[in-house]
N, C-alpha and C. Protein backbone atom coordinates (compact mmCIF):
# COMPACT_ATOMS: atom_id res chain seq x y z
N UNK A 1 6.42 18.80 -9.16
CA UNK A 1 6.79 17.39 -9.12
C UNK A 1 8.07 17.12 -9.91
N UNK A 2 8.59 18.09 -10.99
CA UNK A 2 9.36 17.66 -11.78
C UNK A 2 10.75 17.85 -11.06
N UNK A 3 10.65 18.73 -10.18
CA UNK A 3 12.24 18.87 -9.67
C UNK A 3 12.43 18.06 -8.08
N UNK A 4 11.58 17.03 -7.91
CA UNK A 4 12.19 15.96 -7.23
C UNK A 4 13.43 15.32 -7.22
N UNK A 5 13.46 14.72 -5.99
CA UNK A 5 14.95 13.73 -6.40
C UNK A 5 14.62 12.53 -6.36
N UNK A 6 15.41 11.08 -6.85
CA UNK A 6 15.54 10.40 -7.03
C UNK A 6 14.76 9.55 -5.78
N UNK A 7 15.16 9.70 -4.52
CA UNK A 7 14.58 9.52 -3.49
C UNK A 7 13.35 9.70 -2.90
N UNK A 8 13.43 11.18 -3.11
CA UNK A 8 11.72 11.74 -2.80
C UNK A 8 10.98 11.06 -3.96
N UNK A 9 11.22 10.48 -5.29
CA UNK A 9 10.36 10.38 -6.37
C UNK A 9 10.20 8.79 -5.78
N UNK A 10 10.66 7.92 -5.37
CA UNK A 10 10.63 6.55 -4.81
C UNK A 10 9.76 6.63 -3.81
N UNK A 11 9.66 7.29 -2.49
CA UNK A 11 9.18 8.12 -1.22
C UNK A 11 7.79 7.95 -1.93
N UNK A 12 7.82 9.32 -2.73
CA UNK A 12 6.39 9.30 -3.29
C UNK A 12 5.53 7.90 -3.95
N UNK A 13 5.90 7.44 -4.63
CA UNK A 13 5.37 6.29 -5.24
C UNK A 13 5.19 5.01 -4.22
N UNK A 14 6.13 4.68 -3.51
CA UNK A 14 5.72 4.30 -2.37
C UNK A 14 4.41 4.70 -1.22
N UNK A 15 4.38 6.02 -1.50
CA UNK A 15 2.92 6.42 -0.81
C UNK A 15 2.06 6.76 -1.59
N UNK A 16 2.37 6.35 -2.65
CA UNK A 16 0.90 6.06 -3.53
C UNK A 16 0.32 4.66 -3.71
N UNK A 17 1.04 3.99 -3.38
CA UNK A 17 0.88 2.27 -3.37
C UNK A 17 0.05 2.05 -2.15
N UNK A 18 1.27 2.50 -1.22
CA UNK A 18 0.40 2.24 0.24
C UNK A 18 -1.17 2.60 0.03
N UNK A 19 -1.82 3.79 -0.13
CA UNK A 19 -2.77 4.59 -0.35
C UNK A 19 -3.55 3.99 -1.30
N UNK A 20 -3.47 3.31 -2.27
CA UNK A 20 -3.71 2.43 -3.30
C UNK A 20 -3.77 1.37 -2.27
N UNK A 21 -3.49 0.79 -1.94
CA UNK A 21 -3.62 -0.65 -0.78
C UNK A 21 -4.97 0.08 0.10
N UNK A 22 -4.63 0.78 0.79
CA UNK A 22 -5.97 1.00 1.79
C UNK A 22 -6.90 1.39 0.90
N UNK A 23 -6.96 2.16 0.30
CA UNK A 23 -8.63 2.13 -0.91
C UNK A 23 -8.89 1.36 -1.18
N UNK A 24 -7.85 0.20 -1.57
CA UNK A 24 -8.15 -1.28 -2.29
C UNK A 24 -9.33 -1.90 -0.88
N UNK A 25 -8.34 -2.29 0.41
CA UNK A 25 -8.90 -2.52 1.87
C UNK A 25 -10.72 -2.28 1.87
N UNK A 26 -10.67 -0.33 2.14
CA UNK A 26 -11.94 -0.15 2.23
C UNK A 26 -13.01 -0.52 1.33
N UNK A 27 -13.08 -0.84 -0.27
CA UNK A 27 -13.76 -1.23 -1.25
C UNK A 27 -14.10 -2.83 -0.74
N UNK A 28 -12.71 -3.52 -0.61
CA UNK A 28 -13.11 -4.52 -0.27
C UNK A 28 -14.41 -5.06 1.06
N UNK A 29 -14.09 -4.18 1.93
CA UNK A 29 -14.84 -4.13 3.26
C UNK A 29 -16.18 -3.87 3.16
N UNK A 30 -16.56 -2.48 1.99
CA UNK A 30 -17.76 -1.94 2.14
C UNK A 30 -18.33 -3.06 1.08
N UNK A 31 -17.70 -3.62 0.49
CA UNK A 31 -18.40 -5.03 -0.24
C UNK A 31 -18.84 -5.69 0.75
N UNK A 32 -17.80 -6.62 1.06
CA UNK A 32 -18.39 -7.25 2.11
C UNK A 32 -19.30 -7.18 2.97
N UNK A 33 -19.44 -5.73 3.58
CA UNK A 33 -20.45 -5.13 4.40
C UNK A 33 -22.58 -5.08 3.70
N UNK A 34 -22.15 -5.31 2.23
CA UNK A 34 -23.21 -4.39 1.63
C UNK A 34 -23.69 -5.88 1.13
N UNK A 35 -22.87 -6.98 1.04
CA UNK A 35 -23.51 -8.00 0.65
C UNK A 35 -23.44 -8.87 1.12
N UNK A 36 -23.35 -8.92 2.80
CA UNK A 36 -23.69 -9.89 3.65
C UNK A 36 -25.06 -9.46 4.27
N UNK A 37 -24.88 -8.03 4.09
CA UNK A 37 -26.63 -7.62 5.21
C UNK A 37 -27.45 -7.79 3.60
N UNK A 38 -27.29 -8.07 2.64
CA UNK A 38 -28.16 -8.17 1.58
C UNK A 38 -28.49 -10.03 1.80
N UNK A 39 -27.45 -11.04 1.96
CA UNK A 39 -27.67 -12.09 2.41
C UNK A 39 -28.52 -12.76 3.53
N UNK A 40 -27.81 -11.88 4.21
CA UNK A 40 -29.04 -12.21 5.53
C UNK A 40 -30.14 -11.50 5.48
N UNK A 41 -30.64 -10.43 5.49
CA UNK A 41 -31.74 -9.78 5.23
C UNK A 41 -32.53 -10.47 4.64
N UNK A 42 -32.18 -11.44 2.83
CA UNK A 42 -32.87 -12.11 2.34
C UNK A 42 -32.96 -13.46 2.99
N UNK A 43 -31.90 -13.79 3.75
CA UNK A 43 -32.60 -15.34 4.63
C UNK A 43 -34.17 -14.88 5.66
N UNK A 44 -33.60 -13.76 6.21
CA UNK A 44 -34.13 -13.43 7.21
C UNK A 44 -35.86 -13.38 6.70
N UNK A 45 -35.80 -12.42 5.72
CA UNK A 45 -37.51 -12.21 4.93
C UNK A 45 -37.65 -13.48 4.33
N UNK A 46 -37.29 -14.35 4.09
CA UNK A 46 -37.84 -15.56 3.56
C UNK A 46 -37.68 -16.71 4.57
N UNK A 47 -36.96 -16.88 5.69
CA UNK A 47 -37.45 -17.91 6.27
C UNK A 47 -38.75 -18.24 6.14
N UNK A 48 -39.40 -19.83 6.25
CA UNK A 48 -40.32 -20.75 6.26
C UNK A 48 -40.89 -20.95 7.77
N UNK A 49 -42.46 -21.35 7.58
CA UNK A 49 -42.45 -21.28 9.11
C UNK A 49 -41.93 -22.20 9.79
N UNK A 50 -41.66 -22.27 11.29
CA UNK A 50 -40.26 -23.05 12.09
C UNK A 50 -39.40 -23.05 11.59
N UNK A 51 -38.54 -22.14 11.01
CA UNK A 51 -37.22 -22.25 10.44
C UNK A 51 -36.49 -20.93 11.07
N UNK A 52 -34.88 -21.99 11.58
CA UNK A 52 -34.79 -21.21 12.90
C UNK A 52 -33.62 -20.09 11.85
N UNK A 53 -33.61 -19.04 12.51
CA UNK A 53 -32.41 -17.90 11.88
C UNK A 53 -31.78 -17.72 11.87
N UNK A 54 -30.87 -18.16 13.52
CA UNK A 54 -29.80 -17.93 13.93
C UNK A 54 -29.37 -19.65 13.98
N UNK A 55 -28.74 -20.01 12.81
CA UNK A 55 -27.92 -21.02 12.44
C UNK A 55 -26.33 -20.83 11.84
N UNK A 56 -25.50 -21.19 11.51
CA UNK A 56 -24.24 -21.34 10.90
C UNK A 56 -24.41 -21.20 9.63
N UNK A 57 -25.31 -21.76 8.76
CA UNK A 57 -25.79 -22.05 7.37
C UNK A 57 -26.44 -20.09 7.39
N UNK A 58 -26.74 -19.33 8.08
CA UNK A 58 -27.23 -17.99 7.80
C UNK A 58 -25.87 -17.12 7.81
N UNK A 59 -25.00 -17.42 8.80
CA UNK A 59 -23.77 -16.47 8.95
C UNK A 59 -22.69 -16.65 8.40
N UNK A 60 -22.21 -18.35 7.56
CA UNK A 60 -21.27 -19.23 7.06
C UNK A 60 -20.47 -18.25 6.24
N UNK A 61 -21.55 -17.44 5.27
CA UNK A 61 -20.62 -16.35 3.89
C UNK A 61 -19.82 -15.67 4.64
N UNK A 62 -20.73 -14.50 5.64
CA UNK A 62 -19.86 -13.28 6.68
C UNK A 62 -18.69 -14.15 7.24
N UNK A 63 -19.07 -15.71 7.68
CA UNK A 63 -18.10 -15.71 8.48
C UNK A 63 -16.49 -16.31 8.09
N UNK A 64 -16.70 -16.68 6.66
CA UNK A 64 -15.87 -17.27 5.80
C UNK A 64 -14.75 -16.17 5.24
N UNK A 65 -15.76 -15.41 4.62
CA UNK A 65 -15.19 -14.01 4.36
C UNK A 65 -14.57 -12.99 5.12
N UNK A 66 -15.71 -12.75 5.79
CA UNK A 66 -14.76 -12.21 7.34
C UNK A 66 -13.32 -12.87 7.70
N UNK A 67 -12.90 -13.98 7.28
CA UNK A 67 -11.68 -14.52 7.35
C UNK A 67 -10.57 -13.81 6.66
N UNK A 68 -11.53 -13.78 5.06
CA UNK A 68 -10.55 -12.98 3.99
C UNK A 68 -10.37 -11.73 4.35
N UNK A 69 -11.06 -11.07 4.74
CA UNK A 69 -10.99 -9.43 4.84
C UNK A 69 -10.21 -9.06 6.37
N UNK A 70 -10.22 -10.09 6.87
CA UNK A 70 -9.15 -10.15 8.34
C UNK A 70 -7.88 -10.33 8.34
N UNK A 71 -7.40 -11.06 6.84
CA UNK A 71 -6.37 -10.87 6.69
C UNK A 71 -5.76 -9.74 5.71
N UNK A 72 -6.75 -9.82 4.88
CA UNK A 72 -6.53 -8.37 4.37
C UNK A 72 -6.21 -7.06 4.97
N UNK A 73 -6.82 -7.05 5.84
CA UNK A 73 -6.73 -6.18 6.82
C UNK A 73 -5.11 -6.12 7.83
N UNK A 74 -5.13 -7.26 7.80
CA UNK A 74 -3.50 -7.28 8.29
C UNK A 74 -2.54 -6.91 7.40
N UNK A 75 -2.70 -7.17 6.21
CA UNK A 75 -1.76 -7.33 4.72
C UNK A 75 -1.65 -5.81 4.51
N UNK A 76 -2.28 -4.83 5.40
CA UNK A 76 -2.33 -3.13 4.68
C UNK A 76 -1.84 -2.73 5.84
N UNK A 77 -2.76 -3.32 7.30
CA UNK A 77 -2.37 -2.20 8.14
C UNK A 77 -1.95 -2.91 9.34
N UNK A 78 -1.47 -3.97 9.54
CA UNK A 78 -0.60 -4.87 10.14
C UNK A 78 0.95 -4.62 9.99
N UNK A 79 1.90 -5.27 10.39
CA UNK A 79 3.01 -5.02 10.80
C UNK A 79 3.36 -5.95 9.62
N UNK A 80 4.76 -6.07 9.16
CA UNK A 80 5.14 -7.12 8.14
C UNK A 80 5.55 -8.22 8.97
N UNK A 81 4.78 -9.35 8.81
CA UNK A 81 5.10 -10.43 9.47
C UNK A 81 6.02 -10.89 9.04
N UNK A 82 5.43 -11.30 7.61
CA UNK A 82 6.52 -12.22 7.13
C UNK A 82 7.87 -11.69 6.09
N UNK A 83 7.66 -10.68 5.45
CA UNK A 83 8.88 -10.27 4.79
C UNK A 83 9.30 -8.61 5.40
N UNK A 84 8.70 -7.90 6.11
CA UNK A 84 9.02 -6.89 6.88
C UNK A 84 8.82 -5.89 5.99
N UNK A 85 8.14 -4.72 6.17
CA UNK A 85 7.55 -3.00 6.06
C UNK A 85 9.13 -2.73 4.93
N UNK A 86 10.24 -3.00 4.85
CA UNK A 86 11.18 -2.30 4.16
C UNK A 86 11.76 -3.73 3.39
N UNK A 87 11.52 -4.84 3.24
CA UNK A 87 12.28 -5.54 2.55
C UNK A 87 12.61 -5.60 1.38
N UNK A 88 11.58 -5.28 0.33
CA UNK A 88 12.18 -4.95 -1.08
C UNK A 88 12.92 -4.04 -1.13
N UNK A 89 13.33 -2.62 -0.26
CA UNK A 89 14.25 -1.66 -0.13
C UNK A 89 15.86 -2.55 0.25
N UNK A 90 15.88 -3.28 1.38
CA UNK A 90 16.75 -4.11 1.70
C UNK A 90 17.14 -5.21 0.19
N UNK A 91 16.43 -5.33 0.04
CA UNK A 91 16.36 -6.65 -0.80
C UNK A 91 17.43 -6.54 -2.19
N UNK A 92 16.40 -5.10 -2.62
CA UNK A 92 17.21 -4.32 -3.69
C UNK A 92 18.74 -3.60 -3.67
N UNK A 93 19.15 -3.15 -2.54
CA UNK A 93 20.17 -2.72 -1.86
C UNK A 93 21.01 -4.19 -1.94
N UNK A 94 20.64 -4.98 -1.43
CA UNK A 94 21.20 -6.43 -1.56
C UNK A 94 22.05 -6.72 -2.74
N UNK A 95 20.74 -6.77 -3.46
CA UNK A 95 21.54 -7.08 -5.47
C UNK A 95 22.19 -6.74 -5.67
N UNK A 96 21.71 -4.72 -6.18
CA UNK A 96 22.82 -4.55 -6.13
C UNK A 96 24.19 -4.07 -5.62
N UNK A 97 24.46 -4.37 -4.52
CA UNK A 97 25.86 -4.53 -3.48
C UNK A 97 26.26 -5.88 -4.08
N UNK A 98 25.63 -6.94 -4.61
CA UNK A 98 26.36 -8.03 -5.37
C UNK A 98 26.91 -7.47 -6.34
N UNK A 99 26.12 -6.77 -7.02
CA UNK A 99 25.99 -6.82 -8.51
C UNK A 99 27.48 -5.89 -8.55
N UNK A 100 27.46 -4.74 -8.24
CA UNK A 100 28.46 -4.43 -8.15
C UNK A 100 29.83 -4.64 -7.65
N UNK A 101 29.61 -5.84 -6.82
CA UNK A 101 31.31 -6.16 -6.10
C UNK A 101 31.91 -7.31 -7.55
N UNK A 102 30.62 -7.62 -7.86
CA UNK A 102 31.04 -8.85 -9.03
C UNK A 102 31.81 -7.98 -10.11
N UNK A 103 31.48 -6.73 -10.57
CA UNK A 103 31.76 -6.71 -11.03
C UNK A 103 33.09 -5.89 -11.42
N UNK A 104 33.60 -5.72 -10.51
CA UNK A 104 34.97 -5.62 -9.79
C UNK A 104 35.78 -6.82 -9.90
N UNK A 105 35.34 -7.49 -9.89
CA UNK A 105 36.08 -8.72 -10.00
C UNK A 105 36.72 -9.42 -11.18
């Protein structure tokens, strides 16, 4: 690792983030997964008698959440909508190409 370059050492850390993002993803998911069937399961064994199961008020958490983790899910392995897959590379390149013409000046 030590005789990297400057580039490959950026490269790398960059794909440790990414990789760090999707572990983050799956933790989040298998949560979600492990404590919505723990939710319903417990509506399910305790319904009252005539009390119906399949309501909004039983699925509301999954389906709220399921919101969050849908976008999460975009935020790792979705396309960059809104600031694009390379923009802090651009971004930084940006500065400094200012930074340096300024200071030419």
């Amino acid at each position: 690792m030590e005789n990297l370059t400057e580039i490959q050492k950026q490269k790398f850390e960059r794909a440790k983030k990414r990789v760090k993002s999707i572990a983050g993803f799956y933790k989040h998911f298998m949560v979600y997964v492990l404590v919505n069937l723990f939710l319903i399961s417990l509506k399910y064994f305790n319904l009252e008698p005539n009390e119906k199961f399949f309501t909004f008020g039983t699925f509301s958490t999954a389906f709220f959440w399921g919101i969050g983790v849908a976008f999460h899910a975009l935020s790792v392995f979705g396309p960059g909508f809104f600031l694009g897959n390379d923009w802090e590379e651009k971004k930084i390149r940006e500065i400094m190409d200012k930074e340096k013409a300024s200071k030419w000046e």
